[in-house]
PDB file of N, CA and C in Angstrom:
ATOM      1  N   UNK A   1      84.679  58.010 122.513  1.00  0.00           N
ATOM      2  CA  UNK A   1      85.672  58.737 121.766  1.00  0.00           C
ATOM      3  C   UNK A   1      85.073  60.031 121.220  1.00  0.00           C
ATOM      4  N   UNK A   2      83.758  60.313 120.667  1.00  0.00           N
ATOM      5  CA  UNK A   2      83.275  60.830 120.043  1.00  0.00           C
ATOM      6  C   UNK A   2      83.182  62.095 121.294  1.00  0.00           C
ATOM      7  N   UNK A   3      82.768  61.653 122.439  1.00  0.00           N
ATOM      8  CA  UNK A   3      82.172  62.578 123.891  1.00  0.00           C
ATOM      9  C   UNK A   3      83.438  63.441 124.377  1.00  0.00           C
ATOM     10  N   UNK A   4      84.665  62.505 123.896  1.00  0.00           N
ATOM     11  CA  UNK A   4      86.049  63.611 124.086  1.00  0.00           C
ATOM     12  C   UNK A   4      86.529  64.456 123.263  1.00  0.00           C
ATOM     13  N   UNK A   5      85.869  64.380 122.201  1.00  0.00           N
ATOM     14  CA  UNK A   5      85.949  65.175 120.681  1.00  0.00           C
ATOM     15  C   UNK A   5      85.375  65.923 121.098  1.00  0.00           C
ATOM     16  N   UNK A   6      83.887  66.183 121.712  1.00  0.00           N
ATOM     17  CA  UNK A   6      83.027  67.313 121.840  1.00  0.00           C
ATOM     18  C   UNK A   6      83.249  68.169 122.707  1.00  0.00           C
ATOM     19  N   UNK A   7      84.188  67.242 124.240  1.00  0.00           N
ATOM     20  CA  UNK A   7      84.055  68.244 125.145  1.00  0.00           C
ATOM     21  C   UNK A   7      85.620  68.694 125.110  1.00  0.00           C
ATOM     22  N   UNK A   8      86.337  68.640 124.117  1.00  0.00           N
ATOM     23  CA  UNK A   8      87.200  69.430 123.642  1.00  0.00           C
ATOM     24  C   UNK A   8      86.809  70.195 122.429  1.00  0.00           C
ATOM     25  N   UNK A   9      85.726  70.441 121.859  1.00  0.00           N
ATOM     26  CA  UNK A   9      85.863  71.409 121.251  1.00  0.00           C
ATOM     27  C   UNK A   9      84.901  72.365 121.901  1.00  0.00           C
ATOM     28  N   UNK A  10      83.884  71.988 122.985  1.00  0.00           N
ATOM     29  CA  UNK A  10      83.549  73.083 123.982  1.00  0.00           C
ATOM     30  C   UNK A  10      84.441  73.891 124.718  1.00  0.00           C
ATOM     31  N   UNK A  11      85.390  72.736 125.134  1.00  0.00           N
ATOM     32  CA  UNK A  11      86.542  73.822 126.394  1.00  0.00           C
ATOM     33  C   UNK A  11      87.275  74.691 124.783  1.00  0.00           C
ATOM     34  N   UNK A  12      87.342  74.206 123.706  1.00  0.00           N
ATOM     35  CA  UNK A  12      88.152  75.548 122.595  1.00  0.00           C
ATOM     36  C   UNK A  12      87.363  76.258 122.528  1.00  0.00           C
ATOM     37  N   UNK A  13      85.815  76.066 122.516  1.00  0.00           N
ATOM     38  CA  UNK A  13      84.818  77.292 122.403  1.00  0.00           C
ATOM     39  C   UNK A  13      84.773  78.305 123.677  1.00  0.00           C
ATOM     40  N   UNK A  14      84.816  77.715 124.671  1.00  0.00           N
ATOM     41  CA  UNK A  14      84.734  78.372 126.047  1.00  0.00           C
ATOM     42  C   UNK A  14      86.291  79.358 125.571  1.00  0.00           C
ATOM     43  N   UNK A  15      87.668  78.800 125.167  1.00  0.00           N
ATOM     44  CA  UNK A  15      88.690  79.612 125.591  1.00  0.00           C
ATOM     45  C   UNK A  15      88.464  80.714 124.595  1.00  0.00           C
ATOM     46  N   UNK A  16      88.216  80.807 123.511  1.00  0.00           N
ATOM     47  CA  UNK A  16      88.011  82.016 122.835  1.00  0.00           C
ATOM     48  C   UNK A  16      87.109  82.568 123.275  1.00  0.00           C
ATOM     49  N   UNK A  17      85.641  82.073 123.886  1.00  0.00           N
ATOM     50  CA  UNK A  17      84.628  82.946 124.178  1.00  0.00           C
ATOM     51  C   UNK A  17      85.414  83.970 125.138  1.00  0.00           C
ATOM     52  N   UNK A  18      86.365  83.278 126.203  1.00  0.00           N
ATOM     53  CA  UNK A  18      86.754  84.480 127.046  1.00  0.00           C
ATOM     54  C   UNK A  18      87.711  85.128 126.686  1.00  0.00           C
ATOM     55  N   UNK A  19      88.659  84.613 125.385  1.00  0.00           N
ATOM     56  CA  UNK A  19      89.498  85.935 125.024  1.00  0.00           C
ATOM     57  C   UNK A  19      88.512  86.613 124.372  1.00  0.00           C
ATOM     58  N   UNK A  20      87.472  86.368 123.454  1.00  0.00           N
ATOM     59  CA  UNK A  20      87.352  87.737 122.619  1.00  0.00           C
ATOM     60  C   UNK A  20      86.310  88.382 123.733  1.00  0.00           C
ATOM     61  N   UNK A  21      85.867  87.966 125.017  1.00  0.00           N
ATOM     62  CA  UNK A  21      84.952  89.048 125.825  1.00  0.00           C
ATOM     63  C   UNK A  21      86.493  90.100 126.186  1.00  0.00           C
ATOM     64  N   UNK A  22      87.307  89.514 126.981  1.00  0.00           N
ATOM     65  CA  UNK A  22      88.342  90.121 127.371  1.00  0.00           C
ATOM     66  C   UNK A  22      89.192  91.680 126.529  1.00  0.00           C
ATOM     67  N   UNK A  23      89.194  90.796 125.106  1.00  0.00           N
ATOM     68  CA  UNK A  23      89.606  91.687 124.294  1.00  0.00           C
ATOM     69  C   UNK A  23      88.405  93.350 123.904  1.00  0.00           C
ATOM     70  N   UNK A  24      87.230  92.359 123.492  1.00  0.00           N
ATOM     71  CA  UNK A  24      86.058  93.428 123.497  1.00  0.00           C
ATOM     72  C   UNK A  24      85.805  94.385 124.890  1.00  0.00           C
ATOM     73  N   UNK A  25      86.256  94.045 125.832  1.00  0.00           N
ATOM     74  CA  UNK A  25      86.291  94.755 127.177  1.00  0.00           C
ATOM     75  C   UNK A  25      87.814  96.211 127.112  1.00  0.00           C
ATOM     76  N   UNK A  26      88.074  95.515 126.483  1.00  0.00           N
ATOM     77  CA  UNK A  26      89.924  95.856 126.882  1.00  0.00           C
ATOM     78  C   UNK A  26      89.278  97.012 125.695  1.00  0.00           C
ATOM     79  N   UNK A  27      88.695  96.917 124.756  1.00  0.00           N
ATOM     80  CA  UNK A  27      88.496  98.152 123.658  1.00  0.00           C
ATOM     81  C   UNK A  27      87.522  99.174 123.988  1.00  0.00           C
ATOM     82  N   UNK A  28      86.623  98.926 124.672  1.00  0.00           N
ATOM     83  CA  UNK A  28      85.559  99.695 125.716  1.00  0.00           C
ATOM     84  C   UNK A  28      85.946 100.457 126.237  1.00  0.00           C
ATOM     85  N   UNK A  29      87.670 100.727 127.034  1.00  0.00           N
ATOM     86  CA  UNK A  29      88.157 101.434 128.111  1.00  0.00           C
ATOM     87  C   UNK A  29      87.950 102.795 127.142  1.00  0.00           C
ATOM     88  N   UNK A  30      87.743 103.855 127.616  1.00  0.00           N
ATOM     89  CA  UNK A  30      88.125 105.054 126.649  1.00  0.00           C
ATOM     90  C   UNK A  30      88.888 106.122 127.412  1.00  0.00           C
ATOM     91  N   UNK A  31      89.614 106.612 126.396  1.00  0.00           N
ATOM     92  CA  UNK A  31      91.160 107.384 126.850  1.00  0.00           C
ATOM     93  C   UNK A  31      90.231 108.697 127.550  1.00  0.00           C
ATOM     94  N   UNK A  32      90.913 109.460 128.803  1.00  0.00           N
ATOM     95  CA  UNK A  32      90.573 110.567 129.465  1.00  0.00           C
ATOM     96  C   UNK A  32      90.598 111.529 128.394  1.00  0.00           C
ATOM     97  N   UNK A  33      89.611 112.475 128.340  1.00  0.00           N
ATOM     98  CA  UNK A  33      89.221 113.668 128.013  1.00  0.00           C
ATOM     99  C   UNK A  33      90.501 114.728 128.239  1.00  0.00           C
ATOM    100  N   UNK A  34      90.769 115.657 127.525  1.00  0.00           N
ATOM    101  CA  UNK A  34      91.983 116.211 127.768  1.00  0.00           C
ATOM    102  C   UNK A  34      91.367 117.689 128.910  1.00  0.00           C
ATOM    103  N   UNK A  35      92.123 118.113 129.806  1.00  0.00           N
ATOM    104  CA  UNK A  35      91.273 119.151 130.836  1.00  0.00           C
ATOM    105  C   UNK A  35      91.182 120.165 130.119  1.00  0.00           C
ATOM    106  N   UNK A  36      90.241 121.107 129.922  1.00  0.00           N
ATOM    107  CA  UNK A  36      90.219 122.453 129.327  1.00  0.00           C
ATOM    108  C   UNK A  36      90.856 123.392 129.105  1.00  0.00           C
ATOM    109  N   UNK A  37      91.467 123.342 130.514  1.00  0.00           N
ATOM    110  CA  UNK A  37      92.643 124.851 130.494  1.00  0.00           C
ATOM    111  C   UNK A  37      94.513 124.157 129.590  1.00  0.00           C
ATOM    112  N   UNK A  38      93.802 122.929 129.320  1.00  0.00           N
ATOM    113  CA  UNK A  38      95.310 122.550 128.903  1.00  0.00           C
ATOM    114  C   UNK A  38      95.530 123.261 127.814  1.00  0.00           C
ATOM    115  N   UNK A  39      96.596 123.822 127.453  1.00  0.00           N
ATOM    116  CA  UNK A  39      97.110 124.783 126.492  1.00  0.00           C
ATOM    117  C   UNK A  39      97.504 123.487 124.961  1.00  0.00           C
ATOM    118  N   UNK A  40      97.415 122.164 125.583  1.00  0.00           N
ATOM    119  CA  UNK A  40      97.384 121.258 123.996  1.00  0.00           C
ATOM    120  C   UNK A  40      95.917 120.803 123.236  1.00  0.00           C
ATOM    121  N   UNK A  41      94.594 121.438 124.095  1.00  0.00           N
ATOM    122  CA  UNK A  41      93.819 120.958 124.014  1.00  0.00           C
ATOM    123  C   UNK A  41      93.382 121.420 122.543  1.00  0.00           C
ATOM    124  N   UNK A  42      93.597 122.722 122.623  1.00  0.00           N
ATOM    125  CA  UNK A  42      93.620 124.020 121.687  1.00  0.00           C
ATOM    126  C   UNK A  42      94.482 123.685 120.238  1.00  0.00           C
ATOM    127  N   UNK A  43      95.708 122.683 120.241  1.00  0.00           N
ATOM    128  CA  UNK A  43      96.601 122.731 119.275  1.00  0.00           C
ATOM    129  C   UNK A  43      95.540 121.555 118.239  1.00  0.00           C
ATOM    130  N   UNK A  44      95.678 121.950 116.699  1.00  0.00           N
ATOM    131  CA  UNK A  44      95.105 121.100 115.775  1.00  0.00           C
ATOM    132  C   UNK A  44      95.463 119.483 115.722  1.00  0.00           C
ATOM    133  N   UNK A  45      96.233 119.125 116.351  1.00  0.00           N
ATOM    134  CA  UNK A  45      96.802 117.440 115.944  1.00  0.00           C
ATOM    135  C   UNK A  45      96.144 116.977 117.039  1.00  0.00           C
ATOM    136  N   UNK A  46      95.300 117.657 118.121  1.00  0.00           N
ATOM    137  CA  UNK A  46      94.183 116.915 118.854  1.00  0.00           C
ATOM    138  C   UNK A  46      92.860 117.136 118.345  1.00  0.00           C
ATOM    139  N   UNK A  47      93.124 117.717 117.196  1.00  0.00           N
ATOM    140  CA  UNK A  47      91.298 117.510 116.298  1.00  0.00           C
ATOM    141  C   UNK A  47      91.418 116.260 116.860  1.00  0.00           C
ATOM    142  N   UNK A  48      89.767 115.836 116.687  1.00  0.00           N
ATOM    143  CA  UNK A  48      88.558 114.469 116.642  1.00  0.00           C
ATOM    144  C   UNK A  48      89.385 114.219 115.111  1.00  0.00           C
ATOM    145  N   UNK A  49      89.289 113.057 114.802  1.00  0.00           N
ATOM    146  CA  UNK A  49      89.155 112.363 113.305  1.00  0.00           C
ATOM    147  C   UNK A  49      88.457 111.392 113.352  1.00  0.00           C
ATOM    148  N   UNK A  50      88.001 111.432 112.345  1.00  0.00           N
ATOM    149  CA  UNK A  50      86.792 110.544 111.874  1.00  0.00           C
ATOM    150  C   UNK A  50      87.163 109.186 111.521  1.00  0.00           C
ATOM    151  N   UNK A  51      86.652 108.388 111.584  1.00  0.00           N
ATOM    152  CA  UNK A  51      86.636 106.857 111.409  1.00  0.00           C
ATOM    153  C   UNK A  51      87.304 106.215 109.948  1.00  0.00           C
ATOM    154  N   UNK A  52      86.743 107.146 109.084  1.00  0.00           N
ATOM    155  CA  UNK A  52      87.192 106.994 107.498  1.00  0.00           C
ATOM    156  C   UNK A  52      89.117 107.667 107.393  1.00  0.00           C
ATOM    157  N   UNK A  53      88.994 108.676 108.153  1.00  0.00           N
ATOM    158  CA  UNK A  53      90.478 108.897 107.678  1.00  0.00           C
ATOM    159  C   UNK A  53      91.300 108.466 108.860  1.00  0.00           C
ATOM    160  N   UNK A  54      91.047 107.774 109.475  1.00  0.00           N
ATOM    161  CA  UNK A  54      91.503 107.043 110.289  1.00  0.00           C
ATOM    162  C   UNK A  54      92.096 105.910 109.778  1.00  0.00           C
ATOM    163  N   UNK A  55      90.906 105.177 109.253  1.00  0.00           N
ATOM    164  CA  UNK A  55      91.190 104.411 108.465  1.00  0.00           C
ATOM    165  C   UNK A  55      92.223 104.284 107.288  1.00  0.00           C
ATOM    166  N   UNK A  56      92.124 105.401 106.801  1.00  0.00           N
ATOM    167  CA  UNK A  56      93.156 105.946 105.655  1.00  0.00           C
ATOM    168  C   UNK A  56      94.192 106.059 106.103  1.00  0.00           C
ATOM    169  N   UNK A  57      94.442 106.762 107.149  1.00  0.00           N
ATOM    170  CA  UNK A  57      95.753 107.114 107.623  1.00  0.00           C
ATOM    171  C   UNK A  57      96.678 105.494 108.213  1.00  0.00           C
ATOM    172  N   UNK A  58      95.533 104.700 108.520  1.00  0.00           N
ATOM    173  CA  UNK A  58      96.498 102.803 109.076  1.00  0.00           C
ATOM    174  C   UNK A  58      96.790 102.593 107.602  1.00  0.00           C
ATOM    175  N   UNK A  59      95.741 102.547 106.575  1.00  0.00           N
ATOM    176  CA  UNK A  59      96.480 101.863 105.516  1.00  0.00           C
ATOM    177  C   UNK A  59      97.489 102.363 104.994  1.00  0.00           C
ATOM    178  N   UNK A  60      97.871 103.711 105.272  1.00  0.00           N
ATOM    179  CA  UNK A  60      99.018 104.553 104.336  1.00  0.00           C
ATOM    180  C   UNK A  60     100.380 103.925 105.656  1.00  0.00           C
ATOM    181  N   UNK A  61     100.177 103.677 106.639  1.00  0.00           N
ATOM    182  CA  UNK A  61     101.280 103.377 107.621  1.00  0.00           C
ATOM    183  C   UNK A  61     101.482 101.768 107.140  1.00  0.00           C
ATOM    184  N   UNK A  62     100.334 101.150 106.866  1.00  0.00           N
ATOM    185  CA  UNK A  62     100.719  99.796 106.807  1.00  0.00           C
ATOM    186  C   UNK A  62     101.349  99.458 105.286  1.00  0.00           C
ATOM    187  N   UNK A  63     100.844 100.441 104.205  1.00  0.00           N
ATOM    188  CA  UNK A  63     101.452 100.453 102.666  1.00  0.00           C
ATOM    189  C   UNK A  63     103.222 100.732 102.732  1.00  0.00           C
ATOM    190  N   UNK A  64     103.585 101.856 103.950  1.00  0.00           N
ATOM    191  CA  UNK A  64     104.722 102.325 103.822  1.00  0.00           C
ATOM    192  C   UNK A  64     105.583 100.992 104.651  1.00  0.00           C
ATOM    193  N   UNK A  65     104.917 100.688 105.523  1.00  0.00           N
ATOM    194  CA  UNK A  65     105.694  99.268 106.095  1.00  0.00           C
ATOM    195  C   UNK A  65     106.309  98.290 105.050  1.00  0.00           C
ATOM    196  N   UNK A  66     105.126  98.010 104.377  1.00  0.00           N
ATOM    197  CA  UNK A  66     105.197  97.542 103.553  1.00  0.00           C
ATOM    198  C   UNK A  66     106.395  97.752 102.064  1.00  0.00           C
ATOM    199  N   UNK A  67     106.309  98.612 101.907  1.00  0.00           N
ATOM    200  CA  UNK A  67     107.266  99.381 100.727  1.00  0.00           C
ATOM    201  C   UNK A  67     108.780  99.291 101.335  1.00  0.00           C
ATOM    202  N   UNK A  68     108.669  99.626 103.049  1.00  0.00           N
ATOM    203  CA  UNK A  68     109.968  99.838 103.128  1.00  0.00           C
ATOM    204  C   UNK A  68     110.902  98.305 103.339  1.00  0.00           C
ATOM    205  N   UNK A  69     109.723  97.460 104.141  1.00  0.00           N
ATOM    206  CA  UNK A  69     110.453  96.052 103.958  1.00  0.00           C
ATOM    207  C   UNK A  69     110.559  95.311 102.851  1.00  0.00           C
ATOM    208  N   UNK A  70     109.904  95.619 101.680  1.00  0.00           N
ATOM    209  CA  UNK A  70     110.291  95.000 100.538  1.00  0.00           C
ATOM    210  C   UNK A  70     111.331  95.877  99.682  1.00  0.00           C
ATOM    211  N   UNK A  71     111.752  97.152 100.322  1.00  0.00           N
ATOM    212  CA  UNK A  71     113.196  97.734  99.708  1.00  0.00           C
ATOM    213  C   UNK A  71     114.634  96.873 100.200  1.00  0.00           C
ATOM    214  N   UNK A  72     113.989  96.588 101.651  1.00  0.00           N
ATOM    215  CA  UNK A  72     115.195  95.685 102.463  1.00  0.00           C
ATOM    216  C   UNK A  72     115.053  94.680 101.992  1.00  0.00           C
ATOM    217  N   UNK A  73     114.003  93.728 101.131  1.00  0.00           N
ATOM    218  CA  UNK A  73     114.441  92.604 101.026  1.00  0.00           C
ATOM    219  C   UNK A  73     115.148  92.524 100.019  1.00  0.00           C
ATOM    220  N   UNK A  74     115.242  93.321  98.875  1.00  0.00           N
ATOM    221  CA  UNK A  74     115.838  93.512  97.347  1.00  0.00           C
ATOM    222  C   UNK A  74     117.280  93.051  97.542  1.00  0.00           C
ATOM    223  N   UNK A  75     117.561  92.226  96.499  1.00  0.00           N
ATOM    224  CA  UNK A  75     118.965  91.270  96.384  1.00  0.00           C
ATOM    225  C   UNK A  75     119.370  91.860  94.906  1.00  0.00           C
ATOM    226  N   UNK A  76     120.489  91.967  95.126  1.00  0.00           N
ATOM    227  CA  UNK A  76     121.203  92.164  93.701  1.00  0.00           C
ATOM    228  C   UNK A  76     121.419  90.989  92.751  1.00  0.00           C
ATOM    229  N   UNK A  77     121.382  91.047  91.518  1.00  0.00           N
ATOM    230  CA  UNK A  77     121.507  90.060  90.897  1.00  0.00           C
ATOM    231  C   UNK A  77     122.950  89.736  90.594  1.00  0.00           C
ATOM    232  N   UNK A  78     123.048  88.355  90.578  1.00  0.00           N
ATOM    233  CA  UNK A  78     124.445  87.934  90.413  1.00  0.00           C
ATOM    234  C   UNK A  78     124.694  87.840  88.765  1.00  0.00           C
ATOM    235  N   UNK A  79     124.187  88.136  87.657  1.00  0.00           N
ATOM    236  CA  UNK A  79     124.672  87.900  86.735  1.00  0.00           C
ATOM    237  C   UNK A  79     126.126  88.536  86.641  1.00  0.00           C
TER     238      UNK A  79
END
């Protein structure tokens, strides 16, 4: 009983080992370089950004998610 306990929690170890290689693979790909002569290469909203305001910028998208589904959930009171 004990030997089917284990080699089920190997085959659960094995299935995540290959999603998170899969996933860690899948984040590796990196997006094409934009070509030089492209006339958007030049425009400011393809600056580089940095990791930190990157960062800043998900939490301000995920705060406003946030704000806006808890406006939709607001119930009027029945008094």
């Amino acid at each position: 009983m004990r030997a089917l306990g284990l080699v089920g929690l190997v085959l659960a170890l094995a299935i995540v080992g290959l999603v998170v290689k899969k996933q860690m693979t899948a984040m590796a790909v990196v997006p094409a370089a934009p070509v030089a002569g492209d006339a958007s290469a030049s425009a400011p909203a393809s600056a580089p950004v940095s990791q930190r305001e990157q960062a800043r910028q998900v939490q301000q998208q995920v705060k406003d998610a946030l704000d806006a589904a808890a406006k939709t959930r607001q119930m009027p009171d029945d008094n």
